[in-house]
Protein backbone atom coordinates (compact mmCIF):
# COMPACT_ATOMS: atom_id res chain seq x y z
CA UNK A 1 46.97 17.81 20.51
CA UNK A 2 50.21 16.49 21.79
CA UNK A 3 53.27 17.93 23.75
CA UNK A 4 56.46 18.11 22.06
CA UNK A 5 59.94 19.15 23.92
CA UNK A 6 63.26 19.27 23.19
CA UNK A 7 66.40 20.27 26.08
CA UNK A 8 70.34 20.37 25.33
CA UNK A 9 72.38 21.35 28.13
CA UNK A 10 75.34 23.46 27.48
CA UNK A 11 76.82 23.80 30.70
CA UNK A 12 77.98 20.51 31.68
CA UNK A 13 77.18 21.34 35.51
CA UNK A 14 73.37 20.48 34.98
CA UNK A 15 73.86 17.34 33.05
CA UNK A 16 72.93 16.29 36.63
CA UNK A 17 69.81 18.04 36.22
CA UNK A 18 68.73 16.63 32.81
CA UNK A 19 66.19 14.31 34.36
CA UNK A 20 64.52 16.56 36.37
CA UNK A 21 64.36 19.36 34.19
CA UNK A 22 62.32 17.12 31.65
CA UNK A 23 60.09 15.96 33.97
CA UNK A 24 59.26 19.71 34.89
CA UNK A 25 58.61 20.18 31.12
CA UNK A 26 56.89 16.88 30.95
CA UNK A 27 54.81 17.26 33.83
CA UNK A 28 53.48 21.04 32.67
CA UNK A 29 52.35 19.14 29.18
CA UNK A 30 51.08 16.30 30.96
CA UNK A 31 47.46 16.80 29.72
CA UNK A 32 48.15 17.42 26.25
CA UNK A 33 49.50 13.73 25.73
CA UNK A 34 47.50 11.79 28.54
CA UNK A 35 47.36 8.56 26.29
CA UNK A 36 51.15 7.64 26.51
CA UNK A 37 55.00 9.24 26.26
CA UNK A 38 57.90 8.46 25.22
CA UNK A 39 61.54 10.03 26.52
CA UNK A 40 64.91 9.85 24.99
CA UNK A 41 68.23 10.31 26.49
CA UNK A 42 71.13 10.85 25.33
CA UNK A 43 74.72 10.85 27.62
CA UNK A 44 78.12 10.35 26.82
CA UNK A 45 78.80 7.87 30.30
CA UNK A 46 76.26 5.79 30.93
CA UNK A 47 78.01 2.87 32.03
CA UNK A 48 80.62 4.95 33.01
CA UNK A 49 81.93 2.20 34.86
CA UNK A 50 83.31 0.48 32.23
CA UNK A 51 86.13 1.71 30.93
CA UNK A 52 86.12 -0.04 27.22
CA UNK A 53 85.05 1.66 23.71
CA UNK A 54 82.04 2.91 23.22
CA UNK A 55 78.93 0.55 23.09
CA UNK A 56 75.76 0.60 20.77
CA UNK A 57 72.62 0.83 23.78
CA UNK A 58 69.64 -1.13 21.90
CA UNK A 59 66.09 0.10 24.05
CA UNK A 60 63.79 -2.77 24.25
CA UNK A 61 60.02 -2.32 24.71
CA UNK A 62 56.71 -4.30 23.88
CA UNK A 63 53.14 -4.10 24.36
CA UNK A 64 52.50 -7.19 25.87
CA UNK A 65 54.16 -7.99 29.55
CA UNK A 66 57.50 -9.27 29.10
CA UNK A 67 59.66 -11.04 31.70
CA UNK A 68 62.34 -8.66 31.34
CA UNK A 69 64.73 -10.69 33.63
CA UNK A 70 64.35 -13.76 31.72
CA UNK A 71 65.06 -11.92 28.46
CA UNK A 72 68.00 -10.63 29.96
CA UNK A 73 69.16 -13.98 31.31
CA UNK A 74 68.54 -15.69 28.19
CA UNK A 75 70.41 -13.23 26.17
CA UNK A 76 73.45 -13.28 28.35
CA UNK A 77 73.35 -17.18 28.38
CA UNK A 78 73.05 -16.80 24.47
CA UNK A 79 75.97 -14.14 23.89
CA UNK A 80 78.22 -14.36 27.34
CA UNK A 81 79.89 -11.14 28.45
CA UNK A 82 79.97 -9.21 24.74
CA UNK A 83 76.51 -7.70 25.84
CA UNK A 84 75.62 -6.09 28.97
CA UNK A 85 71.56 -5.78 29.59
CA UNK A 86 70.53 -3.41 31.83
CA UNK A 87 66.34 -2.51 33.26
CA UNK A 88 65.36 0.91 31.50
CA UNK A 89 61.87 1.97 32.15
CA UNK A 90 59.55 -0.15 31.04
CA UNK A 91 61.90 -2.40 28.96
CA UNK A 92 65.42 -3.10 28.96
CA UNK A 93 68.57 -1.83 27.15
CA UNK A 94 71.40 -3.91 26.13
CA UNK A 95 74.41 -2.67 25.06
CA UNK A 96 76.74 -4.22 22.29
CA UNK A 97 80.01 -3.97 20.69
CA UNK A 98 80.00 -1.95 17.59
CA UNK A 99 77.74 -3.88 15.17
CA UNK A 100 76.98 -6.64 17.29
CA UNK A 101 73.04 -5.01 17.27
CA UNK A 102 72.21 -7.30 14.17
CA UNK A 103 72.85 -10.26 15.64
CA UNK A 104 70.79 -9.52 18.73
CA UNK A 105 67.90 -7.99 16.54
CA UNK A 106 67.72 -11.38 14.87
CA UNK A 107 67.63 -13.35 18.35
CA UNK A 108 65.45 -11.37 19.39
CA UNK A 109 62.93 -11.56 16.28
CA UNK A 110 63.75 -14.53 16.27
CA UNK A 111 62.69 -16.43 19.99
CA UNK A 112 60.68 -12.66 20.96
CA UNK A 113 58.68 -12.18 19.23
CA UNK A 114 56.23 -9.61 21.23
CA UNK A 115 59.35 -8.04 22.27
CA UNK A 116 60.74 -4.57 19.48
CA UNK A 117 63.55 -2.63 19.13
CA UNK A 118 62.63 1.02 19.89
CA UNK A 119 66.21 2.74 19.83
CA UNK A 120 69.71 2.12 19.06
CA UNK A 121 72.48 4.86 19.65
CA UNK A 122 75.99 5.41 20.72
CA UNK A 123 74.84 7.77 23.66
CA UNK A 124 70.89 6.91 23.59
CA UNK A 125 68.38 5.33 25.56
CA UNK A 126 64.65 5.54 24.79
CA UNK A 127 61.65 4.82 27.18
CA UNK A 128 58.41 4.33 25.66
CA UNK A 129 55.24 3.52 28.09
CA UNK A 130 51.68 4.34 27.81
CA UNK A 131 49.38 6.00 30.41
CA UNK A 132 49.98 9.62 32.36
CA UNK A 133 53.38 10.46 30.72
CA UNK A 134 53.68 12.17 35.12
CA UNK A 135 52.85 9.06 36.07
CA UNK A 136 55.54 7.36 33.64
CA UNK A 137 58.06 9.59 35.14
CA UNK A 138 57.37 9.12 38.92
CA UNK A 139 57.51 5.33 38.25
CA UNK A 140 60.76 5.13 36.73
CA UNK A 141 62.83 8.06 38.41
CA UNK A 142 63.12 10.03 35.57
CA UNK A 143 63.93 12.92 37.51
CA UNK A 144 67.14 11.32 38.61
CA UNK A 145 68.35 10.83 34.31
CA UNK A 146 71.96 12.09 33.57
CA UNK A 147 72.95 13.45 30.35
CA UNK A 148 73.34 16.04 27.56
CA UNK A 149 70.34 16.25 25.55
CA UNK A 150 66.54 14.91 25.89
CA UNK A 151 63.35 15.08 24.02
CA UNK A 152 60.30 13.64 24.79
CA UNK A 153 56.32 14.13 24.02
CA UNK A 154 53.24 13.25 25.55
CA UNK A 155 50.95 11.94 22.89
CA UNK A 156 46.91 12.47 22.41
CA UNK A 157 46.36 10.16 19.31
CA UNK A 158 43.97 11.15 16.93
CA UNK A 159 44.76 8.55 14.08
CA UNK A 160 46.59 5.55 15.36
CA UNK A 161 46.23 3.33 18.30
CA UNK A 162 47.56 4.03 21.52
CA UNK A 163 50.78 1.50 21.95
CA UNK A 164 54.34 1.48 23.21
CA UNK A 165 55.05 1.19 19.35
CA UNK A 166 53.08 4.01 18.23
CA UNK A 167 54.44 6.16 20.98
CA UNK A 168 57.11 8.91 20.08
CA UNK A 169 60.37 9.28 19.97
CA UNK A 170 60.33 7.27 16.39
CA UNK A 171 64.18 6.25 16.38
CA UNK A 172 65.04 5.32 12.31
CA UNK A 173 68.33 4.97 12.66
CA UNK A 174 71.20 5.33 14.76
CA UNK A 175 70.96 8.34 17.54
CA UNK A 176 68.01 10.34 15.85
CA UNK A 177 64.91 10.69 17.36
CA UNK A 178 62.00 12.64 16.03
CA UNK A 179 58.47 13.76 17.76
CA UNK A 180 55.77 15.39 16.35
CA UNK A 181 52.75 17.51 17.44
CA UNK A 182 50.39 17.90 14.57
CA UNK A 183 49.43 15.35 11.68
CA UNK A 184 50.47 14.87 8.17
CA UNK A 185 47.68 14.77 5.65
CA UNK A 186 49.60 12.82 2.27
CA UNK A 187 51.63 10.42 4.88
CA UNK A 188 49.92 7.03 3.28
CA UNK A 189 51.26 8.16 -0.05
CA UNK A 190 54.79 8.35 1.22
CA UNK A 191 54.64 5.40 3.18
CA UNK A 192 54.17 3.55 -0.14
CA UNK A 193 56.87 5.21 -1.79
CA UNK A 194 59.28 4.39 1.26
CA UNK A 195 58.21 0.70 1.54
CA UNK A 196 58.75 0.06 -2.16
CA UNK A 197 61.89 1.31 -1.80
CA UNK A 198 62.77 -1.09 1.36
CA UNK A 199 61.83 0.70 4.32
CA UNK A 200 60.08 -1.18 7.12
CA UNK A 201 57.81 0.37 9.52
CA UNK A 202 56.98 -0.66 13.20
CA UNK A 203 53.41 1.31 13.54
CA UNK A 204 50.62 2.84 11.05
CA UNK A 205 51.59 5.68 12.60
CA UNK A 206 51.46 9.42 10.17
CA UNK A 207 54.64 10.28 12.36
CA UNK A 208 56.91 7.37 11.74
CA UNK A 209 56.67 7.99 8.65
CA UNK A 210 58.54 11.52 8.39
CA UNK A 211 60.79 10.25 10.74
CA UNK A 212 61.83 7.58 8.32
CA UNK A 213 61.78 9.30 5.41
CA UNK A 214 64.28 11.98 7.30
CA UNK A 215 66.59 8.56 7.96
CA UNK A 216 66.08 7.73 4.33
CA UNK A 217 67.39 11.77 3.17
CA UNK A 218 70.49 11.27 5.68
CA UNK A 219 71.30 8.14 4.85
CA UNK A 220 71.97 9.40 1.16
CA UNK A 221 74.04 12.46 1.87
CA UNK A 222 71.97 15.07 2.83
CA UNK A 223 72.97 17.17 6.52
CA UNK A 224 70.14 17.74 9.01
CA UNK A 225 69.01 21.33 7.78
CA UNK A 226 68.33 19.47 4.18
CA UNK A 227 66.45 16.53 5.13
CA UNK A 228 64.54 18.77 7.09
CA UNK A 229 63.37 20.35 4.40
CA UNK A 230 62.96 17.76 2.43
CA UNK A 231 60.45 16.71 4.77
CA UNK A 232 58.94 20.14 4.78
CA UNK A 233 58.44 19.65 0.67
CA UNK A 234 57.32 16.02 0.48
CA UNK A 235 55.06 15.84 3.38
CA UNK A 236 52.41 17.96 3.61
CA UNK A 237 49.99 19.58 7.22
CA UNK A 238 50.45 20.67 10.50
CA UNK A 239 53.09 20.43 12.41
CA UNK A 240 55.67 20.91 15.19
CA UNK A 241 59.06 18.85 14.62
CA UNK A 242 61.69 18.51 17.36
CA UNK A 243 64.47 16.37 15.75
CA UNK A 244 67.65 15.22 17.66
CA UNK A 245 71.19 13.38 16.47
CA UNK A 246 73.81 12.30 18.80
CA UNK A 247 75.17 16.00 19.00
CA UNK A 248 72.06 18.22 17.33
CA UNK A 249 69.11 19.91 18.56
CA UNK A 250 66.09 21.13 15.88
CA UNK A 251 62.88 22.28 15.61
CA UNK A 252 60.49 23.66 12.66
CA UNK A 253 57.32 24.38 12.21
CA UNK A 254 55.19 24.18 9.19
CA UNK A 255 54.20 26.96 6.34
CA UNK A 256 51.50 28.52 8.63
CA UNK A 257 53.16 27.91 12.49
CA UNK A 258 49.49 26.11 13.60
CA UNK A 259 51.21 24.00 16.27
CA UNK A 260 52.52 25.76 18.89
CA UNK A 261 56.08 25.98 19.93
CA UNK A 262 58.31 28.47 22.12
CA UNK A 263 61.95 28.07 22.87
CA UNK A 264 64.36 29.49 25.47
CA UNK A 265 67.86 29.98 24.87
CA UNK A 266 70.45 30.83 27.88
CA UNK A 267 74.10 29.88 28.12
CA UNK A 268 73.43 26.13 30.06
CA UNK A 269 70.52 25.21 27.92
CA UNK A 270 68.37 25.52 25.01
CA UNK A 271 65.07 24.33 25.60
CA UNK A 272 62.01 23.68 23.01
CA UNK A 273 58.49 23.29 24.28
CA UNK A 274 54.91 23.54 22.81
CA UNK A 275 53.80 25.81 25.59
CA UNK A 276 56.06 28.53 27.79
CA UNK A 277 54.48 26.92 30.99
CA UNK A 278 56.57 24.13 30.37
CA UNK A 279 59.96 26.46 30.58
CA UNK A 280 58.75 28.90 33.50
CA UNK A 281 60.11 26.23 36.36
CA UNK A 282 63.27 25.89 34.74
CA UNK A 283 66.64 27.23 36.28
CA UNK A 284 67.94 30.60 34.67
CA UNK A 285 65.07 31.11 32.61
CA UNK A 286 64.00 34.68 33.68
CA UNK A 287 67.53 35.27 31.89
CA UNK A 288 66.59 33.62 28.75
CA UNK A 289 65.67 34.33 25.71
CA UNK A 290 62.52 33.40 24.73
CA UNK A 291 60.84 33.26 21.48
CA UNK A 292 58.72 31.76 18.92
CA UNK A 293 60.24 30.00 15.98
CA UNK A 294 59.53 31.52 12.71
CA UNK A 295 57.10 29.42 10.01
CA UNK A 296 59.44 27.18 7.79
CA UNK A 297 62.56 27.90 9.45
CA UNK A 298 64.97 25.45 10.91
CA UNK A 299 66.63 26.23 14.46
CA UNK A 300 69.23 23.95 14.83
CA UNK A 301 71.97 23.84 17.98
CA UNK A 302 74.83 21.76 18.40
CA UNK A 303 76.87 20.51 21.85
């Protein structure tokens, strides 16, 4: 039993509010995840400072303490003013030129060993951290997060350890984050097929796994509706999927809608839960409408 949820802000008046409208959702599925979270956030200004093009955020993380200041120090002595680390959460991000995220993957594999990539996006930063995912949010201000679209999930694991790195949002590639409530029964059998074709994997985790081989269906043409479904035929059991790009907001459920999942749709937000309790404190939503997506069928809303 996890929490899945899923919030893209329409009216650009509560981008404001981002943060503290997860952490209401968050806080309502707080025991249906107690092991760890994980919270991704995308905005189109986060160093809104600096006036330059655009810059690829990389979201550190480990599971072993990390002297984040060091890292940061040692990657600035290593690289000079083309990056720009930052503390996130419980890690760091560091933001790159365009491409320049190879070079510091490699350092970082490299002399860091204990220290992993969890996200890389135009507009994306991604805190993983285990424990109460409340308590998560109270220590790293969450509630004060700008931006346009979140999703996060508070995980109960059931087949995997409990680690930053098997935490959700899995981030395959570039500004796409998938979480999962449920478990997929033939996931060993696609792992296989994914890893002989060249996919590498950062947990033993059942829900990496669809998120990668989603990644792999994008990556060779399909949109987001079809490599949804592709999923939905290749991998088979239970599930709730909330899926997020840079500018997209989905959800499905499987053949027989066994993991829960309500939405609420009003003109400054659209917001995905597993239960209603975690969309009753937000603002507007006796206006909303509220429903439960259909078996099989893929809701998807764009900025």
């Amino acid at each position: 039993m996890c929490g899945v949820i899923g919030l893209l802000i329409r009216d650009r008046a509560l981008e404001p509010q981002l943060g503290s409208m997860l952490v209401t959702m968050i806080e309502a599925l707080d025991e249906r995840g107690p092991d760890s979270s994980g919270i991704a956030v995308y905005a189109d200004h986060w160093s809104g400072d600096i006036p330059d093009a655009p810059r690829v955020k990389v979201s550190l993380g480990s599971d072993e303490p990390v002297d984040w200041g060091r890292l940061a120090a040692s990657l600035e002595n290593r690289f000079g003013e083309t990056i720009r680390p930052h503390p996130f959460g419980a890690g760091l991000v560091v933001e790159v030129p365009p491409g320049g995220e190879h070079g510091l993957n490699a350092v970082i594999a490299e002399g860091w060993s204990n220290v992993r990539v969890l996200a890389t996006g135009l507009n994306l930063r991604v805190l993983k951290d285990t424990g109460r995912p409340s308590e998560t949010c109270a220590r790293f201000g969450v509630a004060g997060w700008e931006g346009y679209l979140g999703v996060a999930h508070t995980r109960m694991a059931t087949e995997s350890a409990v680690t930053v790195l098997h935490s959700h949002p899995f981030v395959p590639t570039k500004d796409l984050c998938v979480v999962h409530n449920g478990s997929f029964s033939n996931y060993a059998t696609v792992r296989r097929f994914l890893m002989a074709a060249g996919v590498q994997f950062d947990s033993d985790n059942d829900s990496e796994v669809a998120a990668r081989y989603l990644a792999r269906r994008l990556q060779q043409g399909d949109d987001l509706e079809e490599a949804i479904r592709w999923v939905m035929k290749e991998m088979d059991g239970f599930f709730t999927l909330v899926i997020s790009t840079a500018n997209e907001l989905s959800v499905v459920r499987d053949a027989f809608a066994c993991k829960p999942a309500v939405v609420a749709e009003t003109d400054g937000y659209i917001a995905v839960a597993s239960e209603y309790r975690a969309l009753a404190e937000l603002p507007g939503i006796a206006a909303a409408t509220v429903f439960e997506p259909r078996p099989e069928e893929v809701y998807t809303w764009s900025r």
